[in-house]
N, C-alpha and C. Protein backbone atom coordinates (compact mmCIF):
# COMPACT_ATOMS: atom_id res chain seq x y z
N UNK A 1 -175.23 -44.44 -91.19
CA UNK A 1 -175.01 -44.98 -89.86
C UNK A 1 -175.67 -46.36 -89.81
N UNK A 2 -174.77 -47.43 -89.25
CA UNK A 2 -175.24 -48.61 -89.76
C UNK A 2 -176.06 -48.76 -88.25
N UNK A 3 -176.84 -50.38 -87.90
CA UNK A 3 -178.36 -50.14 -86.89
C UNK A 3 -177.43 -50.24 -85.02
N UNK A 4 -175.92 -50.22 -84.81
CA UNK A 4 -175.32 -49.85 -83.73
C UNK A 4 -176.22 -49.03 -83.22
N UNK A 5 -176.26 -47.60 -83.46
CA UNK A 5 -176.36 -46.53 -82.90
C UNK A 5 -177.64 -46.53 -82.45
N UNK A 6 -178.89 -47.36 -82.82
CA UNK A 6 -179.79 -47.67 -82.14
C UNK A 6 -180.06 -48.72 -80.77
N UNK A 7 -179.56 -49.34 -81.15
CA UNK A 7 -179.29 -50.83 -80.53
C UNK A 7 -178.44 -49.88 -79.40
N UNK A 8 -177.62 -49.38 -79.41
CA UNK A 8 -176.42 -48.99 -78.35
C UNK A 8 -177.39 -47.98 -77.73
N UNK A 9 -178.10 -47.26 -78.02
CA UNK A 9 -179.10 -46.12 -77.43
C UNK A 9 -179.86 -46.85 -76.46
N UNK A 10 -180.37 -47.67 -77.20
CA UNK A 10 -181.41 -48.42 -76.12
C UNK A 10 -180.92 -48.99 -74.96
N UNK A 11 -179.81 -49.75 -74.85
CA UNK A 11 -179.24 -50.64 -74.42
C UNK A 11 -178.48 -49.58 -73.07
N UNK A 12 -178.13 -47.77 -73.80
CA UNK A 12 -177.80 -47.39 -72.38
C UNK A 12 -178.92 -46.52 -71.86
N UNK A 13 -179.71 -46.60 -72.73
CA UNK A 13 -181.13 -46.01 -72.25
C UNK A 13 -181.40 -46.87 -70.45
N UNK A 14 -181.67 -48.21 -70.95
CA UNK A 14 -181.92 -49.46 -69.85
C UNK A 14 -181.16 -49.18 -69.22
N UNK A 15 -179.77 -49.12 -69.34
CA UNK A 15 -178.73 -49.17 -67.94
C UNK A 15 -178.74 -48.08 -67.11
N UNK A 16 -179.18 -46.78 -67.97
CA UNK A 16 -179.43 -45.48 -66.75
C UNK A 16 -180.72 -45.92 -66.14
N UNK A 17 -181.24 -46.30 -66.59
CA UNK A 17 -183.17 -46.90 -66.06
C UNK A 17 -182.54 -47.84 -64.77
N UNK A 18 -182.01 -48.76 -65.11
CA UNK A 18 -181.53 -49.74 -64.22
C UNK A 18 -180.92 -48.88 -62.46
N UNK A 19 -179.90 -48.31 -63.45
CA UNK A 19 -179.24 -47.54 -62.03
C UNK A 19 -179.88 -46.72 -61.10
N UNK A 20 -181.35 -46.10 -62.01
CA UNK A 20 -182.35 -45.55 -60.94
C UNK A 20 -183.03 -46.53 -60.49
N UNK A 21 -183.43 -47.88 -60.82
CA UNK A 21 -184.25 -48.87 -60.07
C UNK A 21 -183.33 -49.16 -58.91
N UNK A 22 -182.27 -49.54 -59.43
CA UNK A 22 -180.91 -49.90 -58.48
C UNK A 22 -180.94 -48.93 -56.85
N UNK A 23 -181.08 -47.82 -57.33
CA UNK A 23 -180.88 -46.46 -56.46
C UNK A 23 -182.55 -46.51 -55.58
N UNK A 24 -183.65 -46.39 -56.13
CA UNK A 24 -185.12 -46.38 -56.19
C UNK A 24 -185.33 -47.59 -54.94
N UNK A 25 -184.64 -48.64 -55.27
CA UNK A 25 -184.78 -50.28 -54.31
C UNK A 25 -184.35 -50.21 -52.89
N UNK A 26 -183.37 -49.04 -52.68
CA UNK A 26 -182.57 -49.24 -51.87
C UNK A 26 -182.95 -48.39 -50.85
N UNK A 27 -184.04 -47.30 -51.41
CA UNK A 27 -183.93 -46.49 -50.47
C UNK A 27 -185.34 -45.84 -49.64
N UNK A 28 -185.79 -45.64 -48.83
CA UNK A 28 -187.21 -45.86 -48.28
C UNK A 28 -187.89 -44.62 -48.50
N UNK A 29 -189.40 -44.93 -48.84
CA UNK A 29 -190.02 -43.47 -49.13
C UNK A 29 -189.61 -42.14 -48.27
N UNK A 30 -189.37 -42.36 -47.31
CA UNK A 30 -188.96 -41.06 -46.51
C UNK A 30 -187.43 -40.59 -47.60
N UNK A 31 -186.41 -41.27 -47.19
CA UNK A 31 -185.42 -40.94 -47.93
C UNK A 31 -185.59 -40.58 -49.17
N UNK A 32 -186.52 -41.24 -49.99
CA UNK A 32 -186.43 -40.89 -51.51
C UNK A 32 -187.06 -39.17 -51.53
N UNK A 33 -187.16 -38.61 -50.30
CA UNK A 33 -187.64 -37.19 -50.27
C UNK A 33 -187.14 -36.67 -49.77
N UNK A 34 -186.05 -36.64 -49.48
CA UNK A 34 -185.04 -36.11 -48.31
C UNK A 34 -184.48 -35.24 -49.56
N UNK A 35 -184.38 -34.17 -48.93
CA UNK A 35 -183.90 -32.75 -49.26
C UNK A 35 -182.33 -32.41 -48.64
N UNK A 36 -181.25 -32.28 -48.94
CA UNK A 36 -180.28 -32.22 -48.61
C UNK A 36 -179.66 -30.39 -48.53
N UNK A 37 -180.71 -29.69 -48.75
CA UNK A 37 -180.83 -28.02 -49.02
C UNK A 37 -182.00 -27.49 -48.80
N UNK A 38 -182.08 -26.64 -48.70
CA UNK A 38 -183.01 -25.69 -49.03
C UNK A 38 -183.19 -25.23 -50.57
N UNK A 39 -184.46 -25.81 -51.27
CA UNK A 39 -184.81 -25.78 -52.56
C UNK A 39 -183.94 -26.68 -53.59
N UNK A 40 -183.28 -27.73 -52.62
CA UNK A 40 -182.59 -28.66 -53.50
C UNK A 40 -183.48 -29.73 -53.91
N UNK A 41 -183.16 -30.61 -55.20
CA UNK A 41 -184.02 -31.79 -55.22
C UNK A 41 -183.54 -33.06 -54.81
N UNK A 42 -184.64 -33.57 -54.09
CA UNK A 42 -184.64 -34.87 -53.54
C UNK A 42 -184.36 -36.05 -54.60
N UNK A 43 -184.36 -37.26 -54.24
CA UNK A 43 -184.57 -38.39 -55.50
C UNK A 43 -185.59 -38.21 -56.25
N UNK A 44 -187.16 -37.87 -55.15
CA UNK A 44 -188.22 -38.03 -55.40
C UNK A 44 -188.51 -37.18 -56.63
N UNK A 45 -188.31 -36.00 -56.27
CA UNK A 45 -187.99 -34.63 -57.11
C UNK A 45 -187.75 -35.04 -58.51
N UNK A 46 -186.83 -35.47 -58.38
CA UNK A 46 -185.49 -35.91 -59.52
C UNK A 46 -186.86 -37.07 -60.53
N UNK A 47 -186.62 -37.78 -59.81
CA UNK A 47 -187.90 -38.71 -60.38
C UNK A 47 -189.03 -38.03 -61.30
N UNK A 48 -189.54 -36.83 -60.47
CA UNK A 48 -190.74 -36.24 -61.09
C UNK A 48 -190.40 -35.81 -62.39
N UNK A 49 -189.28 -35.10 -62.04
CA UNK A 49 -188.69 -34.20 -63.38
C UNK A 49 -189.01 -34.99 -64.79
N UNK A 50 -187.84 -36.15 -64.38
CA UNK A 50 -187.53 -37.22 -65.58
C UNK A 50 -188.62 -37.46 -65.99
N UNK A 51 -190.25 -37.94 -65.38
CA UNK A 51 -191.06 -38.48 -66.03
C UNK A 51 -191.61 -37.63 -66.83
N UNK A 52 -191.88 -36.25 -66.44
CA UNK A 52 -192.60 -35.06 -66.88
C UNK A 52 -191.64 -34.70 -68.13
N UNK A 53 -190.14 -35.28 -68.08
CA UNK A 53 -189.68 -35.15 -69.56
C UNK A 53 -189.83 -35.80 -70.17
N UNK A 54 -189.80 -37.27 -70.06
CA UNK A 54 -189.92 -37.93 -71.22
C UNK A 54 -191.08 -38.10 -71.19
N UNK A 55 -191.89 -38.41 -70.86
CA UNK A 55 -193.60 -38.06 -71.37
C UNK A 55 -193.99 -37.07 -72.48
N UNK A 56 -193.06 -35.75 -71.92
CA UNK A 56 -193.41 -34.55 -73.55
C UNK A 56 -192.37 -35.12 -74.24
N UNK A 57 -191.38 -35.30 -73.90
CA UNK A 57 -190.31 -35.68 -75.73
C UNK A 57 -190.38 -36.52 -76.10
N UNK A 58 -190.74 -37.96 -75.57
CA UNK A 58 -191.30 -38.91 -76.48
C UNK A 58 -192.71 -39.27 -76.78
N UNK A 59 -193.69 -38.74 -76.05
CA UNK A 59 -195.24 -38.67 -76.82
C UNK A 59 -195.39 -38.28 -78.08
N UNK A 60 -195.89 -38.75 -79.34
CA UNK A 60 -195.63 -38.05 -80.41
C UNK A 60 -194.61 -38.13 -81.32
N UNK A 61 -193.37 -38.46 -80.85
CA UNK A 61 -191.81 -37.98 -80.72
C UNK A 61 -191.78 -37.19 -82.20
N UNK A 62 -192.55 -38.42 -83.16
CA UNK A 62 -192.01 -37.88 -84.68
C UNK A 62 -192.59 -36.88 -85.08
N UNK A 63 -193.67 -36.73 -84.45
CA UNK A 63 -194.76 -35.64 -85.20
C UNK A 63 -195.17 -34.18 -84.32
N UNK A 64 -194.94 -34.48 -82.83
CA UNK A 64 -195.02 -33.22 -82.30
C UNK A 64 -193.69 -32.33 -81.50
N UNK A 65 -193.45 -31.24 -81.52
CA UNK A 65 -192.94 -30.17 -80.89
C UNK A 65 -192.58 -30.79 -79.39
N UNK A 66 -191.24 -31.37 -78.90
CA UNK A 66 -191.35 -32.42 -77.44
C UNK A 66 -191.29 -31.70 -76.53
N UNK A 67 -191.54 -30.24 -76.61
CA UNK A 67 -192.15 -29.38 -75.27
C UNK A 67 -193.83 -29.07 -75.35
N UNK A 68 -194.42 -30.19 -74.99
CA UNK A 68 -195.92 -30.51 -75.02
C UNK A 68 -196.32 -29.41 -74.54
N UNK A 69 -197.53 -28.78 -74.65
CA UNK A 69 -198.35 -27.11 -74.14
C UNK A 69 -199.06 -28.01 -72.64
N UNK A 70 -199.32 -29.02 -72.87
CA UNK A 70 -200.02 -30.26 -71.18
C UNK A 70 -198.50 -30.40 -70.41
N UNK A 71 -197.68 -29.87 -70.68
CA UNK A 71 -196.50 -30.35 -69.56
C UNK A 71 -196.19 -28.68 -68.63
N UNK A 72 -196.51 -29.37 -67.11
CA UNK A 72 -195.93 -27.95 -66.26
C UNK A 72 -195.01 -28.55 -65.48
N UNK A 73 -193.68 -28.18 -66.16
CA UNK A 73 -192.71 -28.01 -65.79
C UNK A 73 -192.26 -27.88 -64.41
N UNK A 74 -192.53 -26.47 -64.13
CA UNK A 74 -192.48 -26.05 -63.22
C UNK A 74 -193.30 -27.01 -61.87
N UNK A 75 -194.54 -27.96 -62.16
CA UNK A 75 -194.68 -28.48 -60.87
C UNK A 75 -193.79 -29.89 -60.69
N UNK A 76 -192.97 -30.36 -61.97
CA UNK A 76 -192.66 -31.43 -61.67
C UNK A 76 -191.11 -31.02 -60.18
N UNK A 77 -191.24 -30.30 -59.83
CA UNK A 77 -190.46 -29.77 -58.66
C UNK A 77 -190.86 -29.22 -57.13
N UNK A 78 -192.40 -30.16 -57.65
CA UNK A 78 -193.01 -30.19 -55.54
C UNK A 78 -193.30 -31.71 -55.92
N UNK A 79 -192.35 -32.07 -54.81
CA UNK A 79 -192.96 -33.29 -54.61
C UNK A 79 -193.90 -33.67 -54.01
N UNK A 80 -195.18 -34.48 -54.81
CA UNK A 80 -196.82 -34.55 -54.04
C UNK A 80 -196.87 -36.18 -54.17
N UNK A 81 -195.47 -36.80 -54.13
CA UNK A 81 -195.92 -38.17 -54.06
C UNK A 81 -195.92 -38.77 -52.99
N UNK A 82 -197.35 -39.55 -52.96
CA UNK A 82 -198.09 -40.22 -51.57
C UNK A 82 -197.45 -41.51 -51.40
N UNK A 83 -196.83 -42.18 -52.27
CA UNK A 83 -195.97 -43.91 -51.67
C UNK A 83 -195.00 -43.99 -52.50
N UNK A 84 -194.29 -44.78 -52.17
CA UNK A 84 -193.06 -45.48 -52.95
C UNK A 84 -193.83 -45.76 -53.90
N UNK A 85 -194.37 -46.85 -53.45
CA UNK A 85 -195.12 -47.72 -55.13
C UNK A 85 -195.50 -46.53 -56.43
N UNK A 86 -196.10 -45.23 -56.15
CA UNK A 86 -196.84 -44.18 -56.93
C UNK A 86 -195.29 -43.78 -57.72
N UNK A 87 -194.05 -43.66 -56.62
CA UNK A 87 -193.52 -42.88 -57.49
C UNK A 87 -192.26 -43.98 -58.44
N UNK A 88 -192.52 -45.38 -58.16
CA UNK A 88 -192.26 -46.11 -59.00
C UNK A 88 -193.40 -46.67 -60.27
N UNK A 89 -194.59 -46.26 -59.81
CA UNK A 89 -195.50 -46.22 -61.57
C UNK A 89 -194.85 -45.36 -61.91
N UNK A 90 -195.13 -44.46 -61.35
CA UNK A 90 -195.01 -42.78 -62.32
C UNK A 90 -193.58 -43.25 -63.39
N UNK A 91 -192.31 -43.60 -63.14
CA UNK A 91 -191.23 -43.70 -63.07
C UNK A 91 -191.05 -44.72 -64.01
N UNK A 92 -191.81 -45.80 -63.91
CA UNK A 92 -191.98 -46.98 -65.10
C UNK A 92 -192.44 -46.29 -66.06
N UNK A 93 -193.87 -45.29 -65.95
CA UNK A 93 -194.04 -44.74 -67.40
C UNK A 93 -193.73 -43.63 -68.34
N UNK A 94 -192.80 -43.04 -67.48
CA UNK A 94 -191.77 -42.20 -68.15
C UNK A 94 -190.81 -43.02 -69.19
N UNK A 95 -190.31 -44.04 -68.75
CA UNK A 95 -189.17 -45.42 -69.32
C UNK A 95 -190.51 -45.75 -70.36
N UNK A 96 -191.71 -46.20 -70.42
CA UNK A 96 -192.20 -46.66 -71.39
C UNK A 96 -192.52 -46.44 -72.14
N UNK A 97 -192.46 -44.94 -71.76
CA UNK A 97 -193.22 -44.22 -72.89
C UNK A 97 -192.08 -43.48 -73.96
N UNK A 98 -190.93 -43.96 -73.39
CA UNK A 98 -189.22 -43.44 -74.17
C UNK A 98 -189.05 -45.06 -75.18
N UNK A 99 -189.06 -45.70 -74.15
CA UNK A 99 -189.06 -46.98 -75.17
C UNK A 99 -189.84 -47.06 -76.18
N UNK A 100 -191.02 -47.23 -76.09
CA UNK A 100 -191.86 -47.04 -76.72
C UNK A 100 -191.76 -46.14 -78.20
N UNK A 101 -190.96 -45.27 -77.97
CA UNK A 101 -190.88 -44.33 -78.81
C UNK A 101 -189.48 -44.48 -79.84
N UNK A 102 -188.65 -45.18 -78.87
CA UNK A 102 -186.95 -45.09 -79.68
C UNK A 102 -186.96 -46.55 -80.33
N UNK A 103 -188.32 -47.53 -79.97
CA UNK A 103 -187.49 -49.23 -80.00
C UNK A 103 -187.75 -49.30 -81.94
N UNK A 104 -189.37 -48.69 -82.21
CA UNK A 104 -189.22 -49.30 -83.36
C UNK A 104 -188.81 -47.98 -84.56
N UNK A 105 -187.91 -46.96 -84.38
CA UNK A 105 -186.94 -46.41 -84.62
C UNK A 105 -186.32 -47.22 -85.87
N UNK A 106 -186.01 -46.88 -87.06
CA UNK A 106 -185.62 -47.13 -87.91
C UNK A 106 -184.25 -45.94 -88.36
N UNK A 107 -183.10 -46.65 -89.50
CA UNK A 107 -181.98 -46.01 -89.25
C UNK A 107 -182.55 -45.22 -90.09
N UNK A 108 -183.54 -45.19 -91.48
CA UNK A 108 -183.70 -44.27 -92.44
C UNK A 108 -184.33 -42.99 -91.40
N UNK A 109 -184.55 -43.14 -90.20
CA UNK A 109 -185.17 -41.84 -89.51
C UNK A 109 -184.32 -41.53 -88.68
N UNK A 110 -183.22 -41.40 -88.73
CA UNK A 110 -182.36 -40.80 -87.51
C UNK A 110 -181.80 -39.49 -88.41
N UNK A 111 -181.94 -39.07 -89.30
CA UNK A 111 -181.39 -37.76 -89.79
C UNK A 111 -183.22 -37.01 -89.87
N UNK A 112 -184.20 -37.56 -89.82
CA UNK A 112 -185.14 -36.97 -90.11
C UNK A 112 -185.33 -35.71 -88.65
N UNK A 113 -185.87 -34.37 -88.88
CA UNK A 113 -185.54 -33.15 -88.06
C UNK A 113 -186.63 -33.20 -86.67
N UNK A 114 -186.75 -33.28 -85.63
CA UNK A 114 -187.94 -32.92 -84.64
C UNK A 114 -187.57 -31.86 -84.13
N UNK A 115 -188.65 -31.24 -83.46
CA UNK A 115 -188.75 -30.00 -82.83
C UNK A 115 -188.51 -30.05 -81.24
N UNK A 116 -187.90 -29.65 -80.56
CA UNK A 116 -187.58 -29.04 -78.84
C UNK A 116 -188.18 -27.98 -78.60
N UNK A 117 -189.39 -27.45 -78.26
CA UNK A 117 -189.07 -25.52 -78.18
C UNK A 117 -189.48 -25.39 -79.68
N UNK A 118 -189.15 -25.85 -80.59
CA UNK A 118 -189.31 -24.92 -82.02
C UNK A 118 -187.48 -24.99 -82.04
N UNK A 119 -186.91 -25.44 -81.92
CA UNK A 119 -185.56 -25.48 -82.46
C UNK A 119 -185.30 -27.20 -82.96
N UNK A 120 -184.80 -27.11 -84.10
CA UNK A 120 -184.70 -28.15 -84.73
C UNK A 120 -183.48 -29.26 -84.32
N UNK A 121 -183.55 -30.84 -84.16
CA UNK A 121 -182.81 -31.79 -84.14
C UNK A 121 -182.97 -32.64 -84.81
N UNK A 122 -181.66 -33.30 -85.34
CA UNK A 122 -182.18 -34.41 -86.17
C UNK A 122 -182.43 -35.30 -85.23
N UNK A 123 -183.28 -36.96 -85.37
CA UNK A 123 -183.48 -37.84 -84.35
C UNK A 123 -182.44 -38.13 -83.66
N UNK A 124 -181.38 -38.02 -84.06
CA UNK A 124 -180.16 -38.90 -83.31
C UNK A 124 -179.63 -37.50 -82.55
N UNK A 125 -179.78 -36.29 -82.74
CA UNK A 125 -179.49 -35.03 -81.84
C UNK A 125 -180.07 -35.41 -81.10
N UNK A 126 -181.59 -35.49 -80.81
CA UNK A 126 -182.30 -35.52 -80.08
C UNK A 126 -181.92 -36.60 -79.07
N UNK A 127 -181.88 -38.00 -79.39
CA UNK A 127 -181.70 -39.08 -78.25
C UNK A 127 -180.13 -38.83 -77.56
N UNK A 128 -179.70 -37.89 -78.15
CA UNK A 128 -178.51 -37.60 -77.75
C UNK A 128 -178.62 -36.54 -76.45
N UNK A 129 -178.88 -35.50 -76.63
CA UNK A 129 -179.93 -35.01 -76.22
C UNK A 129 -180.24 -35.32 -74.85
N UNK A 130 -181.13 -36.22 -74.83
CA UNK A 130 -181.90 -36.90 -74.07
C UNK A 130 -181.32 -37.58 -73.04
N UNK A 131 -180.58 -38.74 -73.54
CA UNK A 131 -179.75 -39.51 -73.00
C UNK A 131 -178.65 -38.84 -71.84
N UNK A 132 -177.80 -37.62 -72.59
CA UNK A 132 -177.08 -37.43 -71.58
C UNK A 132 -177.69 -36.34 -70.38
N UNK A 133 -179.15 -35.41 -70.79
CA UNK A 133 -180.09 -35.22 -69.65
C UNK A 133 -180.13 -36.23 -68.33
N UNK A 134 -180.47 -37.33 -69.04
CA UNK A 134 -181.33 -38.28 -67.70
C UNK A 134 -179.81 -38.91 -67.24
N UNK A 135 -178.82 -38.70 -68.13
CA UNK A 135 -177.48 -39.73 -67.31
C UNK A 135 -177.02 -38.37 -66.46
N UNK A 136 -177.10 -37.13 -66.34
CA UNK A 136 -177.39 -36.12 -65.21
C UNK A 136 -177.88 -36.63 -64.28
N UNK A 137 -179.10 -37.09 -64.53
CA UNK A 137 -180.01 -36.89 -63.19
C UNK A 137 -180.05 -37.90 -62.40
N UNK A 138 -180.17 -39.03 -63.34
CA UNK A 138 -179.56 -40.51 -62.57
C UNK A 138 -178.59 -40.38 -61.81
N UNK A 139 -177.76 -39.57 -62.27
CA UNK A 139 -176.01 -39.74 -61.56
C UNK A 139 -176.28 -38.76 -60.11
N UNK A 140 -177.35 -37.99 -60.23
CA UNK A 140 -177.70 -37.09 -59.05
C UNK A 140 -177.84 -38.12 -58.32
N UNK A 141 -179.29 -38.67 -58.97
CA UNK A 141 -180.05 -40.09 -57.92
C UNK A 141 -178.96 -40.83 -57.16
N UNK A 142 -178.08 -41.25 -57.80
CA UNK A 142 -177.49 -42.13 -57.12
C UNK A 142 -176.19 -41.62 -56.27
N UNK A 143 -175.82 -40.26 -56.55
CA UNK A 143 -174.80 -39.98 -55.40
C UNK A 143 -175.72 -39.71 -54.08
N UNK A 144 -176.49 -39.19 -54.38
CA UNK A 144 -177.96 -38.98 -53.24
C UNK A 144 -178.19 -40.52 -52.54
N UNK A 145 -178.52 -41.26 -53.35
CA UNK A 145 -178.53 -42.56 -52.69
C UNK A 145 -177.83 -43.28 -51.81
N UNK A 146 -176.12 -42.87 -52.41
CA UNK A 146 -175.33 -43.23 -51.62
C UNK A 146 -174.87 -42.31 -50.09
N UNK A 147 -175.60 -41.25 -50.47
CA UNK A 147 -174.74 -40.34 -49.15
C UNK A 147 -175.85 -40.32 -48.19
N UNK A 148 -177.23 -40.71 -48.60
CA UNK A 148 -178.21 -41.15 -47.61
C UNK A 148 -177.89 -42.56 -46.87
N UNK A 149 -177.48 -43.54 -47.67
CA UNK A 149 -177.44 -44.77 -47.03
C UNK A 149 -175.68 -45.02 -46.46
N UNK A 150 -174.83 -44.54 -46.53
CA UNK A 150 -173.55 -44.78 -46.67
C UNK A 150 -172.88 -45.84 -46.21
N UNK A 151 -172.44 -46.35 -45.26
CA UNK A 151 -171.84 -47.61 -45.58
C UNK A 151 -172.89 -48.86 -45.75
N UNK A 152 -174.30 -48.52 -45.55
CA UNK A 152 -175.42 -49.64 -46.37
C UNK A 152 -175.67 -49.45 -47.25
N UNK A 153 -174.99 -49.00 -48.11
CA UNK A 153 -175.08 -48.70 -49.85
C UNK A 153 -174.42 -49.96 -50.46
N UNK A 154 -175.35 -50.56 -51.08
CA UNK A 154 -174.90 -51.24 -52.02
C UNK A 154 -174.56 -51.06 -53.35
N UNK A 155 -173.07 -50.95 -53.87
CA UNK A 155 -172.69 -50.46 -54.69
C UNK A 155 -173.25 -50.74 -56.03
N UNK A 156 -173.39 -49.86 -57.29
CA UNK A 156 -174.03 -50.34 -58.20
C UNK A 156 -172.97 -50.03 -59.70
N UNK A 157 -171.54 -50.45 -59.15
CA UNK A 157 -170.43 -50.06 -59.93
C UNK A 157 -169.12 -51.31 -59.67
N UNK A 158 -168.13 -51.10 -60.29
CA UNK A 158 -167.23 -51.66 -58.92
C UNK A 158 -166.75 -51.47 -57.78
N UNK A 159 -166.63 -52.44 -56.80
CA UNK A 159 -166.60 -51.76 -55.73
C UNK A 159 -165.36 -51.50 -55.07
N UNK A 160 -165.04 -50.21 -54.31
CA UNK A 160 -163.44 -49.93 -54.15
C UNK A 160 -162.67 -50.67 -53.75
N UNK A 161 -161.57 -50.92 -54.35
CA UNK A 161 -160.69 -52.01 -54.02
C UNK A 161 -161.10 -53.52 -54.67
N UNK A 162 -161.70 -53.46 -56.02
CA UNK A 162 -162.30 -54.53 -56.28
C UNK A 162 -162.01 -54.42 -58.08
N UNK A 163 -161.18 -53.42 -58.33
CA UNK A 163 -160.95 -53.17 -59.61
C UNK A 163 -159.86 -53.97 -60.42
N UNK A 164 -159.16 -54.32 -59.67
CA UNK A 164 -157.88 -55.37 -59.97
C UNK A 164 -158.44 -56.83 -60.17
N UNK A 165 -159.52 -57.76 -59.68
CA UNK A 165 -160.34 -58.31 -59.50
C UNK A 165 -160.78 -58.79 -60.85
N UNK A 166 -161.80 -57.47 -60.61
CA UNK A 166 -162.63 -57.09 -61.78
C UNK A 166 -162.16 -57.74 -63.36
N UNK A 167 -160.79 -56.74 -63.58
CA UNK A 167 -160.25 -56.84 -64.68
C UNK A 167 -159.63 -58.36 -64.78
N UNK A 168 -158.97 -58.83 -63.55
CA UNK A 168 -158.58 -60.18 -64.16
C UNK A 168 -159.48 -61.35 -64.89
N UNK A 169 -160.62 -60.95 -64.39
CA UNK A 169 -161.87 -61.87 -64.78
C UNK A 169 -162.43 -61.06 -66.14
N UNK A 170 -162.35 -60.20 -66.53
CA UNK A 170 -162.85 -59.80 -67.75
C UNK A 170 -161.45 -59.86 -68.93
N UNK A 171 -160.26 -59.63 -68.53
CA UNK A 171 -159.04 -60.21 -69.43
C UNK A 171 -158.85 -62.18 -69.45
N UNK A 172 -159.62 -62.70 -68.46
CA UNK A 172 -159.32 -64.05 -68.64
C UNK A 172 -160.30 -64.83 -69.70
N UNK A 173 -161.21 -63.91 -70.10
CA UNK A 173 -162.57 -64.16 -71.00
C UNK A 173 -162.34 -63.49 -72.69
N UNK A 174 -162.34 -64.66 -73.68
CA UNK A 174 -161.81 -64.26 -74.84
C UNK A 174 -162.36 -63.32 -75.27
N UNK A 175 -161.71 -62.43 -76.59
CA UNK A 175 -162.11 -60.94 -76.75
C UNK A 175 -163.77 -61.63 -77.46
N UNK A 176 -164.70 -60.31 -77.27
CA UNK A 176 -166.01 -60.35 -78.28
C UNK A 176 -166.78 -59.30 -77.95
N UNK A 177 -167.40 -59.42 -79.24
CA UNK A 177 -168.33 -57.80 -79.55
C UNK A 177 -169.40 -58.11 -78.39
N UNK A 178 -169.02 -57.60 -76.97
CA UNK A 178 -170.58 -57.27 -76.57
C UNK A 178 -170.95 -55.69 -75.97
N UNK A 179 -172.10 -55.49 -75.18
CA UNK A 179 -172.03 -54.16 -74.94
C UNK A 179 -171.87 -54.42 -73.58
N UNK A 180 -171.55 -53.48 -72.70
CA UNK A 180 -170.29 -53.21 -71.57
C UNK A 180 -171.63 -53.61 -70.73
N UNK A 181 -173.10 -53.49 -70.86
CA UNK A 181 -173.91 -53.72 -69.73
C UNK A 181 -174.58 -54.99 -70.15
N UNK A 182 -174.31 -56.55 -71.32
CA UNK A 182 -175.18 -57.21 -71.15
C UNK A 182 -174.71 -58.01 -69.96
N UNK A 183 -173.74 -57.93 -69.21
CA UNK A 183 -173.93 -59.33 -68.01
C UNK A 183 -173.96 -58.58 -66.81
N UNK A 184 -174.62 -56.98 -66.68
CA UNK A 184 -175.20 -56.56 -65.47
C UNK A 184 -175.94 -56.91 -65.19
């Protein structure tokens, strides 16, 4: 596997990161806790989860078991966060501590095996893995985002009726290798 498959990991690593900042910006600490059920999760919620995962699966990544024995699970599902700002640290160091872990990633280690649980992945299972976890939960975040704010939602896609548009300006621009999120 030639160094794409890293480079492309990272790159939509950032853009799900993005779409929760995107989602995160828009919407006010009260809302980011708004419960839409009984025992449903909020953004805030959602937030907790993600950090409390990638904190155990990428701490370590190469060398330990990424269901850490210090991770309770189970509380990342009361939300006890006191400000916006807290639950945007928290939220930055979940992202840093994934980066951190995938950037200086080499291709000779993407077949090498890590542990989940005690069940085996090779590295590239794993960010695989991973990736489409948090593009779950993001995608929660942000339908949540939008059905809290609704017509003050600022879209973080194209926007309806704006697709015809769209495309004329990306067919009027000569073909080239880039990735679909560098001019977001």
């Amino acid at each position: 596997m030639d160094t794409s498959y890293l480079i492309s990991s990272i790159k939509q690593f950032e853009y799900y990161k993005s779409l929760g900042d995107k989602t995160i910006a828009q919407l006010s600490f009260n809302e980011l806790k708004k419960e839409f059920a009984q025992d449903s999760n909020s953004v805030a919620i959602i937030v907790k989860h993600l950090v409390g995962n990638m904190l155990s699966r990428w701490t370590n990544f190469l060398t330990e078991d990424g269901e850490k024995k210090w991770r309770k699970r189970d509380e990342e599902f009361i939300d006890n966060f006191n400000s916006k700002d807290e639950l945007i640290t928290q939220w930055t160091k979940g992202w840093d501590c994934l980066f951190a872990a995938i950037t200086p990633l080499k291709n000779n280690e993407l077949e090498s095996i890590i542990y989940i649980r005690n069940q085996g992945h090779t590295v590239t299972e794993a960010i695989n893995r991973q990736m489409m976890h948090y593009a779950y939960h993001v995608g929660q975040m942000v339908l949540m985002g939008k059905l809290i704010k609704g017509k003050n939602w600022e879209t973080l896609s194209i926007a309806k009726g704006q697709s015809i548009a769209f495309n004329k300006v990306k067919f009027e621009t000569d073909k080239s290798r880039t990735h679909f999120t560098d001019k977001l």
